[in-house]
C-alpha atoms as a PDB file:
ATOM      1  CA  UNK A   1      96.190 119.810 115.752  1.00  0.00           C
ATOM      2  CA  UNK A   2      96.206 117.515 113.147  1.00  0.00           C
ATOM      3  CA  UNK A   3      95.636 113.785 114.299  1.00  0.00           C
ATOM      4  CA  UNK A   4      97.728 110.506 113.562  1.00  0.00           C
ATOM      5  CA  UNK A   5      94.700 108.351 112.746  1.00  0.00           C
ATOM      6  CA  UNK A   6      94.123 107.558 109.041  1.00  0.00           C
ATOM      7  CA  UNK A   7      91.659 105.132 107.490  1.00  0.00           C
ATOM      8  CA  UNK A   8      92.053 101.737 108.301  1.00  0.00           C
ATOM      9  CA  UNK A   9      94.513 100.532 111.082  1.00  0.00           C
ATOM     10  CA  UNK A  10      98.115  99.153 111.531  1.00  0.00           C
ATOM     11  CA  UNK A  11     100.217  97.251 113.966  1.00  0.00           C
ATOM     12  CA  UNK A  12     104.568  96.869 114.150  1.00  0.00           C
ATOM     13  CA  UNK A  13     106.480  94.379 115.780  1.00  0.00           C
ATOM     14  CA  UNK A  14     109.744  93.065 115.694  1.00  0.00           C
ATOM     15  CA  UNK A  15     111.548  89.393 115.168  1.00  0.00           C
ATOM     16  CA  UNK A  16     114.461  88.204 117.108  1.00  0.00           C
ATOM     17  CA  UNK A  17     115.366  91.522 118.669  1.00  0.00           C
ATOM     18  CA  UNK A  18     117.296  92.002 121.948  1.00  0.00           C
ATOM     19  CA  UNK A  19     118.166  95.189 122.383  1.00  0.00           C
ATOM     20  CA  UNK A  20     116.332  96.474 124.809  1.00  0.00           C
ATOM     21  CA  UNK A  21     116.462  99.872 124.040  1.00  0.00           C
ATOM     22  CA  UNK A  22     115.772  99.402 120.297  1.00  0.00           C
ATOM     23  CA  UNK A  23     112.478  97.428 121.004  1.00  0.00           C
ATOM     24  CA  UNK A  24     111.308 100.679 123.901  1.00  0.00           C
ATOM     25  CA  UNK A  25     112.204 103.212 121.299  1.00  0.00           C
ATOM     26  CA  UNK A  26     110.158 101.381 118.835  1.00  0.00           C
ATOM     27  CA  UNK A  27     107.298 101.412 120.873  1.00  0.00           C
ATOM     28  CA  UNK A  28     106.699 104.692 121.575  1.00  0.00           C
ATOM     29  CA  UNK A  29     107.154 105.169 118.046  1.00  0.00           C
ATOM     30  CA  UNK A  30     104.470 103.486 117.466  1.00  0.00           C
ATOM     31  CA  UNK A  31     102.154 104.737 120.182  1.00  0.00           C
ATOM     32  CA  UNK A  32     103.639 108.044 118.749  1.00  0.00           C
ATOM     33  CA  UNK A  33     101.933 107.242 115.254  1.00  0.00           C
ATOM     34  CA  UNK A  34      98.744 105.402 116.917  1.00  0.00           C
ATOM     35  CA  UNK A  35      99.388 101.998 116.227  1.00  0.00           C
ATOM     36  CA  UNK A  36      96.435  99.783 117.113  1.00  0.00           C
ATOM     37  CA  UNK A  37      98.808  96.673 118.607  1.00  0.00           C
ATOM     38  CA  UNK A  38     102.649  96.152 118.933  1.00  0.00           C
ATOM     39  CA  UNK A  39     104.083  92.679 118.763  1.00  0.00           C
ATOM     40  CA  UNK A  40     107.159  90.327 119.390  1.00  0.00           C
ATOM     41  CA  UNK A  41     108.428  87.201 117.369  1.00  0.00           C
ATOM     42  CA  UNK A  42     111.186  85.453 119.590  1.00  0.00           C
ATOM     43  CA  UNK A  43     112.557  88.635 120.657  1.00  0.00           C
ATOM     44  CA  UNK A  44     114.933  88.181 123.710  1.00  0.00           C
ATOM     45  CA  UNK A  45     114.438  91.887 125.242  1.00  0.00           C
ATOM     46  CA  UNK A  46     114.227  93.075 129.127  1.00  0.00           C
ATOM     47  CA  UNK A  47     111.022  94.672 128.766  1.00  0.00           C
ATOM     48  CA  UNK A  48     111.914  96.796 132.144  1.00  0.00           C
ATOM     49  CA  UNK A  49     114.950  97.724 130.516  1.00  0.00           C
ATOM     50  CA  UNK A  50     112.773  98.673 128.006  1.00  0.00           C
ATOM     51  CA  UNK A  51     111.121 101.637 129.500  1.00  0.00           C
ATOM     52  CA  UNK A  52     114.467 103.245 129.810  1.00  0.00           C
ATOM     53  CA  UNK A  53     113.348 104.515 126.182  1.00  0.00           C
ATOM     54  CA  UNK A  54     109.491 104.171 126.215  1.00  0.00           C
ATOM     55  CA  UNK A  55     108.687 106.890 128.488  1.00  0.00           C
ATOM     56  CA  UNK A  56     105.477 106.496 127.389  1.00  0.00           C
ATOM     57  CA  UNK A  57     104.949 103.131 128.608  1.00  0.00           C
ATOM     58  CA  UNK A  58     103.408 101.548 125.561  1.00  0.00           C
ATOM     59  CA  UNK A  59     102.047  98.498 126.731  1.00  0.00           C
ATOM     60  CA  UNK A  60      99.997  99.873 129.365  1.00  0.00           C
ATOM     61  CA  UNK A  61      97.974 101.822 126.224  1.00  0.00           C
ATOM     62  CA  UNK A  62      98.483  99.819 123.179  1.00  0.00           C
ATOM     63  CA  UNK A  63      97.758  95.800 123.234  1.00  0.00           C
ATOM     64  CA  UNK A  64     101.877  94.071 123.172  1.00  0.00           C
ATOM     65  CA  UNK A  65     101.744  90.544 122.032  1.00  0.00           C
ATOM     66  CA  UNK A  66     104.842  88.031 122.260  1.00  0.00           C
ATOM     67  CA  UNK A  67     105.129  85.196 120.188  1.00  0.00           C
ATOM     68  CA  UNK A  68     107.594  82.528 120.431  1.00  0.00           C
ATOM     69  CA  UNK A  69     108.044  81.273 117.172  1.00  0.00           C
ATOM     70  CA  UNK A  70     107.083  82.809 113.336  1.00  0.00           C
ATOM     71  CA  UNK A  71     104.712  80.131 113.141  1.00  0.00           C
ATOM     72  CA  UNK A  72     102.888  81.478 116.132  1.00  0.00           C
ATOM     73  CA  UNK A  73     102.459  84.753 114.810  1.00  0.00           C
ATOM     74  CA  UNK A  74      98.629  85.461 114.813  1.00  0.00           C
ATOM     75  CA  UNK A  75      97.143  88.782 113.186  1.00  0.00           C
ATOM     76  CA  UNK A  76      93.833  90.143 112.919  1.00  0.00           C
ATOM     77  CA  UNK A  77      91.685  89.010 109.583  1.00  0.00           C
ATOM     78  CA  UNK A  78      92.490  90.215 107.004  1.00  0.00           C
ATOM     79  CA  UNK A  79      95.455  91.996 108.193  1.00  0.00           C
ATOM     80  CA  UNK A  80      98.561  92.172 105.591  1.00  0.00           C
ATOM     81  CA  UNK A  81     102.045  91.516 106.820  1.00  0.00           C
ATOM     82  CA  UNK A  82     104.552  93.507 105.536  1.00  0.00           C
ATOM     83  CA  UNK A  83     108.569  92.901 106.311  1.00  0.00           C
ATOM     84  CA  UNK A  84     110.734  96.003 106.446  1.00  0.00           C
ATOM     85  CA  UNK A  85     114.350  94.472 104.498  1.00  0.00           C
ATOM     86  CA  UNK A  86     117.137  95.042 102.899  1.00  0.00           C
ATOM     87  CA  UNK A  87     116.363  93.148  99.940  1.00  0.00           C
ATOM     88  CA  UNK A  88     116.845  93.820  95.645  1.00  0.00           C
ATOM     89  CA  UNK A  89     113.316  92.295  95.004  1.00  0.00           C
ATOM     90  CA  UNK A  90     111.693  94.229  97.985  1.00  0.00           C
ATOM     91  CA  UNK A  91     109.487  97.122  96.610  1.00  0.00           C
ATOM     92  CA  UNK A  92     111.353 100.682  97.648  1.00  0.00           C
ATOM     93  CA  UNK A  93     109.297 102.263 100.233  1.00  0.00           C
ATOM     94  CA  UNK A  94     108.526 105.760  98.635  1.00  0.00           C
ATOM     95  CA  UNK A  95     106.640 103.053  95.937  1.00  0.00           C
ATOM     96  CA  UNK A  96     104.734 101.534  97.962  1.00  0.00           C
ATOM     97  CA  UNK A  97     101.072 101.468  98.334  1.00  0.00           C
ATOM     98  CA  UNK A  98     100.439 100.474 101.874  1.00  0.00           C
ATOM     99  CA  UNK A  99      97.500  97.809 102.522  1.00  0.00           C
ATOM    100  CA  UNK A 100      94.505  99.315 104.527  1.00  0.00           C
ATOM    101  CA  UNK A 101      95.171  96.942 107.998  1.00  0.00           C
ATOM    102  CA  UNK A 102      98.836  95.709 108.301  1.00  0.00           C
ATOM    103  CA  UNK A 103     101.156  94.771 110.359  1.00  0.00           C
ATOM    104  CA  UNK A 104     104.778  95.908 109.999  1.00  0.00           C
ATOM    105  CA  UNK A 105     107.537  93.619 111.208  1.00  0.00           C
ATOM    106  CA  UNK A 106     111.403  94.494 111.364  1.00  0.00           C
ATOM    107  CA  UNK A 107     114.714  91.816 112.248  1.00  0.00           C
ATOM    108  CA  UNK A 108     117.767  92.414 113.646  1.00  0.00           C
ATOM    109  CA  UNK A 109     120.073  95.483 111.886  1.00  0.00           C
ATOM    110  CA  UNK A 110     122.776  92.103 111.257  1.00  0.00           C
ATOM    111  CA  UNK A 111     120.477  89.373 110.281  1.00  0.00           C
ATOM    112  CA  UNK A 112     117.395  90.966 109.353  1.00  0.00           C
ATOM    113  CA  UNK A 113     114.396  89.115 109.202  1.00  0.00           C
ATOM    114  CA  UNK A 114     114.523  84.959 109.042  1.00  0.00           C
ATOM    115  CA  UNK A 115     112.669  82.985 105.824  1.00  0.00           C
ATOM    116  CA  UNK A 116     109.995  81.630 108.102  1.00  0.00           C
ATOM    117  CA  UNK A 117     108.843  85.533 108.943  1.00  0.00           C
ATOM    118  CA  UNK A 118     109.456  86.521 104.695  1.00  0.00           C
ATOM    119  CA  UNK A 119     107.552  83.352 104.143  1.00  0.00           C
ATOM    120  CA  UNK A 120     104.384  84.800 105.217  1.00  0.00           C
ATOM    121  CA  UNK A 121     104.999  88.434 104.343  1.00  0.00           C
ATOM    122  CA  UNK A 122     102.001  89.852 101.641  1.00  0.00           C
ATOM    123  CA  UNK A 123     105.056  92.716 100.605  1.00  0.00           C
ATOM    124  CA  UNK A 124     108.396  93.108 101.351  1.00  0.00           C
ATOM    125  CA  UNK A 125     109.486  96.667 101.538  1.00  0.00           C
ATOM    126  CA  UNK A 126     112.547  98.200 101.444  1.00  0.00           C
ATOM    127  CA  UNK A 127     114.014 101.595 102.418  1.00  0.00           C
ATOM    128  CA  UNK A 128     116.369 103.108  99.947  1.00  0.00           C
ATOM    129  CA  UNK A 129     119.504 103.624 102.017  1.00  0.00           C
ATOM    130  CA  UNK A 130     123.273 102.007 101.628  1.00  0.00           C
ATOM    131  CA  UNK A 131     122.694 100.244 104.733  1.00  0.00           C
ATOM    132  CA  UNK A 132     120.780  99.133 107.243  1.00  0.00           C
ATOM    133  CA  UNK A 133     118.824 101.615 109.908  1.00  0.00           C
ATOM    134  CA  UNK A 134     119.082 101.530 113.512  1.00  0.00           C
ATOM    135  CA  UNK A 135     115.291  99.581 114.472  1.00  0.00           C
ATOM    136  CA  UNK A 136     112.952 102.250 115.750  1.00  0.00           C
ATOM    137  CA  UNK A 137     114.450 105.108 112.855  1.00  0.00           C
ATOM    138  CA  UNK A 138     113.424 102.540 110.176  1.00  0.00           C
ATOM    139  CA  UNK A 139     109.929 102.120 111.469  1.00  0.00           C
ATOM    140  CA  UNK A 140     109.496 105.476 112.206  1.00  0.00           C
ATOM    141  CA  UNK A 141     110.330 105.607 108.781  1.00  0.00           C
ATOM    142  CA  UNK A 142     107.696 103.619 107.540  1.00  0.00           C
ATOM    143  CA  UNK A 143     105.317 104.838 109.942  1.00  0.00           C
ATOM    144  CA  UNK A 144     105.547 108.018 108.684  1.00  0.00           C
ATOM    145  CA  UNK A 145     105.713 107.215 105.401  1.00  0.00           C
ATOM    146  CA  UNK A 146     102.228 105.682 106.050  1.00  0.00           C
ATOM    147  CA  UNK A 147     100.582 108.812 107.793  1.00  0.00           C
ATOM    148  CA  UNK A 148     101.552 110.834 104.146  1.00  0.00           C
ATOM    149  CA  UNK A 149      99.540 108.791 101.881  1.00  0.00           C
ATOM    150  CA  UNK A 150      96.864 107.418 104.606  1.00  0.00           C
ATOM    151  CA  UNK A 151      96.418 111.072 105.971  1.00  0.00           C
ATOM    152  CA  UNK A 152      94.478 114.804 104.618  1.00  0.00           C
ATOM    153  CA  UNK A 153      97.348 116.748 104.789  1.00  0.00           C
ATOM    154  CA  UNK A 154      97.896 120.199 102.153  1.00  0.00           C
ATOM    155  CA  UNK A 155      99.949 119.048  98.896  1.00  0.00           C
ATOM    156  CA  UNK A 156     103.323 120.662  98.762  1.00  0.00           C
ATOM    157  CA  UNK A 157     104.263 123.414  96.655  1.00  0.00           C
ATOM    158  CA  UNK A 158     106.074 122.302  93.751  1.00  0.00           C
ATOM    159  CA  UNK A 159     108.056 124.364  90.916  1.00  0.00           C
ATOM    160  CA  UNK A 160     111.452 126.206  91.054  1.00  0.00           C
ATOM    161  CA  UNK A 161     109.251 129.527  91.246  1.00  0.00           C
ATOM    162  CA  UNK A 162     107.351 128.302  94.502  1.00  0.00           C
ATOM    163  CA  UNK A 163     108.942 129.665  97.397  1.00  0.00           C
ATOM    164  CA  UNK A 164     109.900 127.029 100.338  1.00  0.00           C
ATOM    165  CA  UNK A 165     107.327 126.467 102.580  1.00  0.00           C
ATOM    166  CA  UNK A 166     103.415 124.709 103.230  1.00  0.00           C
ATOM    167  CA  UNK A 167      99.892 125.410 102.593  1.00  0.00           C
ATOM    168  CA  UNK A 168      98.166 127.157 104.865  1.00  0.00           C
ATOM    169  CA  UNK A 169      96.393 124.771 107.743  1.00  0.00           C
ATOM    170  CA  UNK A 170      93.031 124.039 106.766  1.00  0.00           C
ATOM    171  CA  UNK A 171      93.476 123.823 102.990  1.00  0.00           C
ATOM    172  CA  UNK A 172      93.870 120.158 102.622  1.00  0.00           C
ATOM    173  CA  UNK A 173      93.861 118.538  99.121  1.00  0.00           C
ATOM    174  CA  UNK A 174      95.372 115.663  99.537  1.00  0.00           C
ATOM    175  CA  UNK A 175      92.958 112.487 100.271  1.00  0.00           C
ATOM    176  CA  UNK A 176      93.469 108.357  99.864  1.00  0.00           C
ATOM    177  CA  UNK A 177      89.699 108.051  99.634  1.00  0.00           C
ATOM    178  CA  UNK A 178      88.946 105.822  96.539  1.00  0.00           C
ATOM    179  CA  UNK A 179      86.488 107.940  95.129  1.00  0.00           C
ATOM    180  CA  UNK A 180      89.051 110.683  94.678  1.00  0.00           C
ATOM    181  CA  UNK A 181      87.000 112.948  97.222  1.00  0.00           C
ATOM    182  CA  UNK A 182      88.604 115.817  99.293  1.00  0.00           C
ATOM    183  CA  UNK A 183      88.196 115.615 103.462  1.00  0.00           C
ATOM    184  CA  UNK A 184      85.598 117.812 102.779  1.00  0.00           C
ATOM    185  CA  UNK A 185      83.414 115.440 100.085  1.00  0.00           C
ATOM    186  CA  UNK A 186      84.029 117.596  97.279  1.00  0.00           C
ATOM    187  CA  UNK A 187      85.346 116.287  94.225  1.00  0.00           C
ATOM    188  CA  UNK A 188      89.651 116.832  93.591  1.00  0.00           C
ATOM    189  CA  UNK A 189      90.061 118.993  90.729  1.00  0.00           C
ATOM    190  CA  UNK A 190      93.284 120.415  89.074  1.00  0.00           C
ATOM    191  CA  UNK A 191      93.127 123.714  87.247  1.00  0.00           C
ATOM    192  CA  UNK A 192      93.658 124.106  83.191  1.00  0.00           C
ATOM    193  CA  UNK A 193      97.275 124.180  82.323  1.00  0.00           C
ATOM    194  CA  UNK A 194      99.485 127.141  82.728  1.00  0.00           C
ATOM    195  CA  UNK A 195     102.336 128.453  80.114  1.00  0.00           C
ATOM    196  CA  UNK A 196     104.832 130.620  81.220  1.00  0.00           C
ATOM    197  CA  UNK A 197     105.211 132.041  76.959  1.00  0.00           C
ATOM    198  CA  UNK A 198     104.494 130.064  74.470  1.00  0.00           C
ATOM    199  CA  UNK A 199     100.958 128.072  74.291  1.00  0.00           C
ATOM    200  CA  UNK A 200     101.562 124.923  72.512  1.00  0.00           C
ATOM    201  CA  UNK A 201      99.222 123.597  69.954  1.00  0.00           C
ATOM    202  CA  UNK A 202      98.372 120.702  71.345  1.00  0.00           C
ATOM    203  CA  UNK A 203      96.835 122.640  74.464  1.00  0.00           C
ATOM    204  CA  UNK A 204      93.831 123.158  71.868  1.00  0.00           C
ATOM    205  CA  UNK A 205      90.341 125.049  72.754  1.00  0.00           C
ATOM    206  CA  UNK A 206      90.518 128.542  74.051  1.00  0.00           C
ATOM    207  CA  UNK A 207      94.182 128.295  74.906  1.00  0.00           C
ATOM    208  CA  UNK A 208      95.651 127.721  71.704  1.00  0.00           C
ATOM    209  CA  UNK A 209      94.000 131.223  70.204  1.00  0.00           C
ATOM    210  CA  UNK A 210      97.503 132.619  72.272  1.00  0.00           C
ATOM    211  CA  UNK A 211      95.263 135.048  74.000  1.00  0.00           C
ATOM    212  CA  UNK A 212      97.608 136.532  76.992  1.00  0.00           C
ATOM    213  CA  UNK A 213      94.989 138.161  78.300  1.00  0.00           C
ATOM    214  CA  UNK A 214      93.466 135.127  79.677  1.00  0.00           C
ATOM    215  CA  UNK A 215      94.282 134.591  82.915  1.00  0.00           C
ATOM    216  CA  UNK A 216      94.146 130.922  82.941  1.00  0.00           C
ATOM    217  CA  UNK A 217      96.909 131.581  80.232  1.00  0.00           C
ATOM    218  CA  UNK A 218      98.978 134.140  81.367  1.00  0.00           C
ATOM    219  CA  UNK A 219     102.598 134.036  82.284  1.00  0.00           C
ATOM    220  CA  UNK A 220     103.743 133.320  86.171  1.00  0.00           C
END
């Protein structure tokens, strides 16, 4: 099975929540995705009500920290916080790049989060939807979005000739590693270009002498 843990580590929270239920979904969502910490910013919740919806019981495995006020709020070093929001100058979350240790905080579906929390956000993020999500679906969201780029998971198939479907398990290309290394160390490489009839000139070298008999060349 393939694990949750990428590189680096992350931590979600919420600010001035008091739904109950919300805040225990969220965290087993996050214990779900392996969070490293969970936290609270002035949240009002009943944290027995709470494990109504965290069957999982969260804060007996994963460190829960409640702060009173925004200005309380202490992270690791060098830990990015990032605000979840419904904002125009918020970067749209299949866009974003997602720092290597952060911590993820979301605000009430009404109010969102307040100015002092945004005030100390490194990124706003925002997903692309016509409204706002209930709490835990928008940072499962996230979360998820974070395992795709921070994980080794098999590329999808692309192109309208591709059937529907995955790679087989074990044949992972896909890697965040700076040096642009597979999970296995070897170098990522892509294949020379493929025309379906016509090899353009610009393609140059061997594959502009239009022979069909190569198969780097041939038609799909």
């Amino acid at each position: 099975m393939q694990g949750t843990s990428g590189r680096g580590y992350f931590g979600i929270g919420v600010e001035g929540v008091s739904k109950s239920a919300n805040v225990g979904a969220l965290l087993r969502t996050a214990h779900a995705f392996g969070a490293s910490f969970c936290f609270t910013v002035g949240a009002g919740w009943d944290s027995r009500c709470a494990r109504r919806a965290d069957t999982a019981d969260t804060p007996a495995h994963v460190p829960l920290w409640r702060f009173d006020r925004p200005e309380d709020l202490a992270l690791p070093a060098g830990c990015a916080l990032v605000g979840i929001e419904l904002l125009d100058s918020a970067t749209d979350l299949p866009s974003f790049r997602h720092p290597l240790s952060a911590a993820y905080v979301l605000g009430p579906e009404r109010s969102g989060l307040s100015p002092a929390i945004l005030g100390r956000c490194r990124h706003v993020v925002r997903i692309p939807t016509r409204f706002s999500l209930n709490l835990a679906v928008a940072g499962a969201l996230v979360l998820y979005d974070r395992l795709l780029q921070q994980g080794r998971y098999a590329e999808r198939p692309v192109g309208s000739m591709t059937p529907p479907g995955g790679a087989p398990k074990g044949e992972v290309h896909n890697d965040a590693s700076p040096d642009g290394r597979g999970a296995t160390g070897s170098p990522a490489r892509h294949g020379r270009p493929r025309f379906r009839r016509t090899i353009p000139d610009w393609a140059g070298g061997e594959a502009a002498t239009g022979r069909r008999g190569d198969k780097d060349n041939a038609a799909e």
